[in-house]
C-alpha atoms as a PDB file:
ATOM      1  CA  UNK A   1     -19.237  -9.267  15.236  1.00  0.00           C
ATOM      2  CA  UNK A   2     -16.822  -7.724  12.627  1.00  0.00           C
ATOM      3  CA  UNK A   3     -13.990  -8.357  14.335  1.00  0.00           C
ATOM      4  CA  UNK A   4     -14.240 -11.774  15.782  1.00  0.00           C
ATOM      5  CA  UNK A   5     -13.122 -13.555  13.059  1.00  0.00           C
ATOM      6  CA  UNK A   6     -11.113 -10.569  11.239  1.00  0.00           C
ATOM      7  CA  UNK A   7      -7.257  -9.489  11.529  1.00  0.00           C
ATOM      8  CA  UNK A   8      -7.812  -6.129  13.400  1.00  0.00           C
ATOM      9  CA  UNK A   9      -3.869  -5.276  13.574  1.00  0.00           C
ATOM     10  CA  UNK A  10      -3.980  -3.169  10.631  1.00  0.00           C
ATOM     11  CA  UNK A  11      -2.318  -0.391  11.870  1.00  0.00           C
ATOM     12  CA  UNK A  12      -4.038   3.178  11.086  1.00  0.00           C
ATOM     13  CA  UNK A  13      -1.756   6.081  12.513  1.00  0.00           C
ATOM     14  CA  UNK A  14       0.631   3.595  10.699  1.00  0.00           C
ATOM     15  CA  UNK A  15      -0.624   3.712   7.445  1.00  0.00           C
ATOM     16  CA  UNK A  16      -0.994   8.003   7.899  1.00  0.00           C
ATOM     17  CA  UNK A  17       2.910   7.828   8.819  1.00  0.00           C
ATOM     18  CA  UNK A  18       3.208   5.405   5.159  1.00  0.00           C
ATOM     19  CA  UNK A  19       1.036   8.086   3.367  1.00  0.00           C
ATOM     20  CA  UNK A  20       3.202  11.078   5.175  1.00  0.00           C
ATOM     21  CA  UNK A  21       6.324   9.832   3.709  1.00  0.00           C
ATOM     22  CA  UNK A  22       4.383   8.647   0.689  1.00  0.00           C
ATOM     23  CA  UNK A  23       3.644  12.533   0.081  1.00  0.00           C
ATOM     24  CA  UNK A  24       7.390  13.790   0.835  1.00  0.00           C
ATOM     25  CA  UNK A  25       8.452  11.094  -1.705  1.00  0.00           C
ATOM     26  CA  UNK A  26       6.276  11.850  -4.857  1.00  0.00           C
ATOM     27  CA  UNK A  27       7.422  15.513  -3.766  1.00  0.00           C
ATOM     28  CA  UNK A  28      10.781  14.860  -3.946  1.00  0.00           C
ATOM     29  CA  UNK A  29       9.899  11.930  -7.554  1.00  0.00           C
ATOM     30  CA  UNK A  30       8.387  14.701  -9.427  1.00  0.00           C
ATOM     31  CA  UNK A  31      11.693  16.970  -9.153  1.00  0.00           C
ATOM     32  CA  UNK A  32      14.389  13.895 -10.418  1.00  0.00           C
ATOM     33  CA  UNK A  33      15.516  14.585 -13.914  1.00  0.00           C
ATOM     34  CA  UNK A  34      15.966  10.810 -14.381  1.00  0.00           C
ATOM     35  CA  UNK A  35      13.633   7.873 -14.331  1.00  0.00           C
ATOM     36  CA  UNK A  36      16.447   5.721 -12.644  1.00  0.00           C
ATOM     37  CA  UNK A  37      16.275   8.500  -9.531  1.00  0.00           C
ATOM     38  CA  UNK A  38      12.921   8.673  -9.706  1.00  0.00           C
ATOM     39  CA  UNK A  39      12.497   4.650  -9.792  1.00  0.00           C
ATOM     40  CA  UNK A  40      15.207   4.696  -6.554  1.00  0.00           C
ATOM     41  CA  UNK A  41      13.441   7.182  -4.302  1.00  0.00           C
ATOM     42  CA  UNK A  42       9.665   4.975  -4.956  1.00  0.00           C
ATOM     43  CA  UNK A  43      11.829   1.765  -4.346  1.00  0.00           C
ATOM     44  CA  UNK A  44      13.052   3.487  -1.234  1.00  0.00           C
ATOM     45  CA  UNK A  45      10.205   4.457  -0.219  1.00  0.00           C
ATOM     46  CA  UNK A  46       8.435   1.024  -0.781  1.00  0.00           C
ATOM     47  CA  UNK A  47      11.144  -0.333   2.011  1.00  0.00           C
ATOM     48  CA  UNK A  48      10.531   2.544   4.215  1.00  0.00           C
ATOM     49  CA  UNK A  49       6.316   2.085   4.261  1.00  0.00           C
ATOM     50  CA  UNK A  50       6.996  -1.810   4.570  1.00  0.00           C
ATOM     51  CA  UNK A  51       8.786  -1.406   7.572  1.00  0.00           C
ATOM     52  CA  UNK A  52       6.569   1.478   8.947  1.00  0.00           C
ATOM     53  CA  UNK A  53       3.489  -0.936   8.174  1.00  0.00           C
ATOM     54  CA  UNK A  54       5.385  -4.150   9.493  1.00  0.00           C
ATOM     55  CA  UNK A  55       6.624  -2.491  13.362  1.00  0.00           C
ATOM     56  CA  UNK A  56       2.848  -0.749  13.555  1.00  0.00           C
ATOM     57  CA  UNK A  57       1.339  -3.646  12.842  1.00  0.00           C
ATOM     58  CA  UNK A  58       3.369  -6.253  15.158  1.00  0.00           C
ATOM     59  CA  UNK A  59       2.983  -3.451  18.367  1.00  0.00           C
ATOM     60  CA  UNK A  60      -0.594  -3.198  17.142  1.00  0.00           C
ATOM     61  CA  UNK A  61      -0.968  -7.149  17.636  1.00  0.00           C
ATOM     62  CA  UNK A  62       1.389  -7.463  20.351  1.00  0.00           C
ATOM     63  CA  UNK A  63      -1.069  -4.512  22.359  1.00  0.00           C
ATOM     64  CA  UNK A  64      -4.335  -6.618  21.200  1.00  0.00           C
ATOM     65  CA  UNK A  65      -2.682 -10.284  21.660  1.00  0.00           C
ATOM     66  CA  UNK A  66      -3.030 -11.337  18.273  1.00  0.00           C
ATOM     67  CA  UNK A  67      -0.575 -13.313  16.411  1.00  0.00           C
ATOM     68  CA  UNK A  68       0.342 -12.047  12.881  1.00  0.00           C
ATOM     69  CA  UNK A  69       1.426 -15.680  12.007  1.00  0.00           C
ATOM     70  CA  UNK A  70      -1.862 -17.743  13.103  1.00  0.00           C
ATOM     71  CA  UNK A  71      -5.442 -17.725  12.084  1.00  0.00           C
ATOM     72  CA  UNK A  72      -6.662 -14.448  10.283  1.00  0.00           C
ATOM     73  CA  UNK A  73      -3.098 -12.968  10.695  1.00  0.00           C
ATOM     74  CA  UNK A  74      -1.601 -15.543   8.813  1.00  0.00           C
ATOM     75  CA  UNK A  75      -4.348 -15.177   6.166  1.00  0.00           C
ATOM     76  CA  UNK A  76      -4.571 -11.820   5.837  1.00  0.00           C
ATOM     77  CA  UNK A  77      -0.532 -11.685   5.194  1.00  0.00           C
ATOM     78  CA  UNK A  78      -0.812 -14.404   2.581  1.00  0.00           C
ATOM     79  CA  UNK A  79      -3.501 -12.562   0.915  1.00  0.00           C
ATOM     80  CA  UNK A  80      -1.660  -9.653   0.794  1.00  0.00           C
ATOM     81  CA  UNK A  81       2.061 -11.421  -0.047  1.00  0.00           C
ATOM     82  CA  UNK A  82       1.597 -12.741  -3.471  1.00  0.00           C
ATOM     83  CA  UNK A  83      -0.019  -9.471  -5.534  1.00  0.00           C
ATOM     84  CA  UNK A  84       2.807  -7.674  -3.930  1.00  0.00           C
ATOM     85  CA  UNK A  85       5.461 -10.344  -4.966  1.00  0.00           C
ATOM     86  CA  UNK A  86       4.092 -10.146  -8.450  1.00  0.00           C
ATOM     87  CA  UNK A  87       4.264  -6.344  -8.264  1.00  0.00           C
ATOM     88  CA  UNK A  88       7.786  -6.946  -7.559  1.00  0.00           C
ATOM     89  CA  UNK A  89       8.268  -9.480 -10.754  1.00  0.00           C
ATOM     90  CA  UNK A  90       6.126  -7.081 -12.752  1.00  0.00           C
ATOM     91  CA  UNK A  91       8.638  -3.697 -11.792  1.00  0.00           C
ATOM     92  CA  UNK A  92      11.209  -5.691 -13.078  1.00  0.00           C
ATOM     93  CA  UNK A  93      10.061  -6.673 -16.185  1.00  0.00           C
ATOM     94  CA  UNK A  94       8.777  -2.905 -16.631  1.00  0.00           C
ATOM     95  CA  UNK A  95      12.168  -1.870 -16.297  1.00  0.00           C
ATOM     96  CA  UNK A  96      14.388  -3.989 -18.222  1.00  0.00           C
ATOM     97  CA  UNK A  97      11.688  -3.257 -21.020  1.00  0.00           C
ATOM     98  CA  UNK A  98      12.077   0.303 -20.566  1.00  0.00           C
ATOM     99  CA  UNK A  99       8.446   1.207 -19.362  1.00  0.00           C
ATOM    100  CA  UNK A 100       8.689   2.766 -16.347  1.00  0.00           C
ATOM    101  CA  UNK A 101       5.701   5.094 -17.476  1.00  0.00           C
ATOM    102  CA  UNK A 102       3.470   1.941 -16.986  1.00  0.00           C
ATOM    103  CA  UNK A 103       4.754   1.573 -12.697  1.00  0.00           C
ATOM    104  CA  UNK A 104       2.858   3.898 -11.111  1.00  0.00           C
ATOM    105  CA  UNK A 105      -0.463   2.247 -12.333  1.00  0.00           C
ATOM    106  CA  UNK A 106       1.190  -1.098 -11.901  1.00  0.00           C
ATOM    107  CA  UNK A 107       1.987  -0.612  -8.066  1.00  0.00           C
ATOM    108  CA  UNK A 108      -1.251   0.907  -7.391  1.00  0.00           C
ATOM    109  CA  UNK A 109      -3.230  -1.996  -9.306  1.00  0.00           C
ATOM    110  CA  UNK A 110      -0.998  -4.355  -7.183  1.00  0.00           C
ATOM    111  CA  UNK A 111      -1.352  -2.935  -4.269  1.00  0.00           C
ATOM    112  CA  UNK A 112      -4.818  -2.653  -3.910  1.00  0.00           C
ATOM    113  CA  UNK A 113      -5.441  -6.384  -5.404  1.00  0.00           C
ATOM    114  CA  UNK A 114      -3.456  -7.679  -2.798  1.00  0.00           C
ATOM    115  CA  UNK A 115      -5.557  -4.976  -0.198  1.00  0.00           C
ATOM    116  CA  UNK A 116      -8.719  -6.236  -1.061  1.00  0.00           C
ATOM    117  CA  UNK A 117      -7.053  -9.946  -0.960  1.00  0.00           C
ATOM    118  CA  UNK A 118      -5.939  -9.474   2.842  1.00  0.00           C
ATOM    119  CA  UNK A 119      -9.312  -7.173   3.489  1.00  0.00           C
ATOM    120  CA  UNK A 120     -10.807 -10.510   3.228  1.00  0.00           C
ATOM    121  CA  UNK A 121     -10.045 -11.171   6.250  1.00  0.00           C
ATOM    122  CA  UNK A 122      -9.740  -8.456   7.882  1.00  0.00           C
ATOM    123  CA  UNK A 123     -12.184  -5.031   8.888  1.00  0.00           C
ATOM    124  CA  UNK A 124     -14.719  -3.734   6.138  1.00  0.00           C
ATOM    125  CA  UNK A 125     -12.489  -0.322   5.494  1.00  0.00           C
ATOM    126  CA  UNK A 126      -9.634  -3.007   4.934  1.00  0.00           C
ATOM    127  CA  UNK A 127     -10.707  -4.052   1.220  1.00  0.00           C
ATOM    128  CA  UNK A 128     -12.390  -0.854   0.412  1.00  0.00           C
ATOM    129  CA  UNK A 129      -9.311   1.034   0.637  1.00  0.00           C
ATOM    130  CA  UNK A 130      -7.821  -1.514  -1.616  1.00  0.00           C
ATOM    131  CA  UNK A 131     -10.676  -1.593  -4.082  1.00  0.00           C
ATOM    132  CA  UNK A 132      -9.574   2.546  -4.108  1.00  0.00           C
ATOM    133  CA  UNK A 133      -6.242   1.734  -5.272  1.00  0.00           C
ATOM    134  CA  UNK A 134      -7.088  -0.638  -7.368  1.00  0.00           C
ATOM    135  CA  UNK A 135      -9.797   1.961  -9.625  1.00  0.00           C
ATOM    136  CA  UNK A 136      -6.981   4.186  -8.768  1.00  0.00           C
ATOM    137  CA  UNK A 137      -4.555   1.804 -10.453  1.00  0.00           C
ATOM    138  CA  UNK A 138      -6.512   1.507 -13.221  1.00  0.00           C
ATOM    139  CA  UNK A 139      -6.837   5.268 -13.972  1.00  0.00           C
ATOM    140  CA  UNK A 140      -3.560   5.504 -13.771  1.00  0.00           C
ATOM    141  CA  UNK A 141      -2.718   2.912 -16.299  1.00  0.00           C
ATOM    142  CA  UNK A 142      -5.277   4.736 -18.873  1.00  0.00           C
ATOM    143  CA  UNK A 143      -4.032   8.569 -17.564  1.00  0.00           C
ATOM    144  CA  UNK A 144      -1.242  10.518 -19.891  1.00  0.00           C
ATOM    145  CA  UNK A 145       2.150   8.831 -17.794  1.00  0.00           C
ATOM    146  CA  UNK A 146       3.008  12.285 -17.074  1.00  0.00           C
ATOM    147  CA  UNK A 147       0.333  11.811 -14.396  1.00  0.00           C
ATOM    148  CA  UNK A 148       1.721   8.834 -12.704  1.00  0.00           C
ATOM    149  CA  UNK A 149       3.676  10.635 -10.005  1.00  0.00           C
ATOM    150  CA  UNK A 150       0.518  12.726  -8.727  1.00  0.00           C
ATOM    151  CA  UNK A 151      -1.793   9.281  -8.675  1.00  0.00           C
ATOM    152  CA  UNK A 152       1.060   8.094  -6.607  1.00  0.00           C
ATOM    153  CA  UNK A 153       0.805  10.983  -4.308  1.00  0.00           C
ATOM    154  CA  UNK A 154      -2.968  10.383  -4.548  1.00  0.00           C
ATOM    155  CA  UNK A 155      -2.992   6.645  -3.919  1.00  0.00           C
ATOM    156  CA  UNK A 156       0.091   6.030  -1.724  1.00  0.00           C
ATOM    157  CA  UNK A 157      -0.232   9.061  -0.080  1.00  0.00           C
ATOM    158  CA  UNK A 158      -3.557  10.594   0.119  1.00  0.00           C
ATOM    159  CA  UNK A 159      -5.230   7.007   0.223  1.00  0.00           C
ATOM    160  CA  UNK A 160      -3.066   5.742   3.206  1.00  0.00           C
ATOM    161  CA  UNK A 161      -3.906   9.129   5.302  1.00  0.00           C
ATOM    162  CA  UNK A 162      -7.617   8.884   4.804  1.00  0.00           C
ATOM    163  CA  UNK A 163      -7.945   5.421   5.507  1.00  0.00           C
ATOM    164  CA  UNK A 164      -5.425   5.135   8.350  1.00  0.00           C
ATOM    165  CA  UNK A 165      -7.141   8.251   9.944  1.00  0.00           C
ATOM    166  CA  UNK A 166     -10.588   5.882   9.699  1.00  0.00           C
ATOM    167  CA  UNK A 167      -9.138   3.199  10.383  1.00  0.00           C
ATOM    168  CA  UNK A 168      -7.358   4.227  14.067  1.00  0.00           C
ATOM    169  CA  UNK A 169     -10.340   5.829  14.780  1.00  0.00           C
ATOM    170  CA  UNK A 170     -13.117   2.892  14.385  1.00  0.00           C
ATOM    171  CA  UNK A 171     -10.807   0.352  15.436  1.00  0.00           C
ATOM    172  CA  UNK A 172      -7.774   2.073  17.367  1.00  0.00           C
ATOM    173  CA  UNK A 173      -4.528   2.866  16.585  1.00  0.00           C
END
């Protein structure tokens, strides 16, 4: 009954490949003497997941015949577009004010609000893994900023291999 009406192409083993590289990044973040090297590896690594995500989810679609640009497809990416375009508005105002303490918490909040946007319609696990990053997000915001690499390992990583691993296995790949 869930599904009928949902977007079921979220891709899970996806989203544990995101949170793999999510994990190698905030590895790699926490050892960058700068905050313009650490700032280019996360952007990097934002372009990597959103392609991971987007060729997972299209071969997960194309597998179940779903469209990603009709009915809950359509929805669930313009639920998730706009919080992640404002992410994008909000890193650069961040940066050209010099608080790039303040991104980790930022991207997190972001990313879950537009999670449990698109989890609207999409699978239960869909917008409870966003309401994660989003308390995740918000801990992060409050936390000393010499924390904000580890949430990001937490979140981006950690978060994306637990719910991808529940999410391939309740409703496939």
């Amino acid at each position: 009954m869930e599904r009928a009406g949902s977007f079921t192409a979220v891709p899970g083993w996806g989203g544990v490949a995101v949170g793999a590289t999510a994990l190698a990044t905030a590895w790699l973040a926490k050892r960058q003497a700068s905050d313009a090297a650490w700032l280019a590896l996360w952007l990097g690594e934002a372009v990597l997941a959103a392609t991971i995500g987007s060729i997972a989810s299209v071969r997960k679609a194309r597998a179940g015949g779903l469209s990603l640009l009709r009915g809950a497809g359509r929805k669930f990416l313009f639920g998730l577009g706009p919080p992640i375009l404002a992410g994008g508005v909000l890193t650069l105002a961040l940066v050209r004010l010099g608080a790039t303490h303040a991104l980790p918490g930022t991207w997190l909040l972001m990313y879950g609000v537009g999670t449990v946007a698109a989890g609207t319609f999409s699978v239960r696990v869909v917008p409870i893994m966003g309401l994660c990053f989003m308390l995740l997000g918000m801990a992060t915001l409050l936390a000393p900023p010499a924390w904000g690499n580890a949430f990001m390992a937490l979140g981006f990583g950690g978060l994306h291999v637990v719910f991808g691993i529940l999410i391939a296995r309740r409703y496939g790949g």
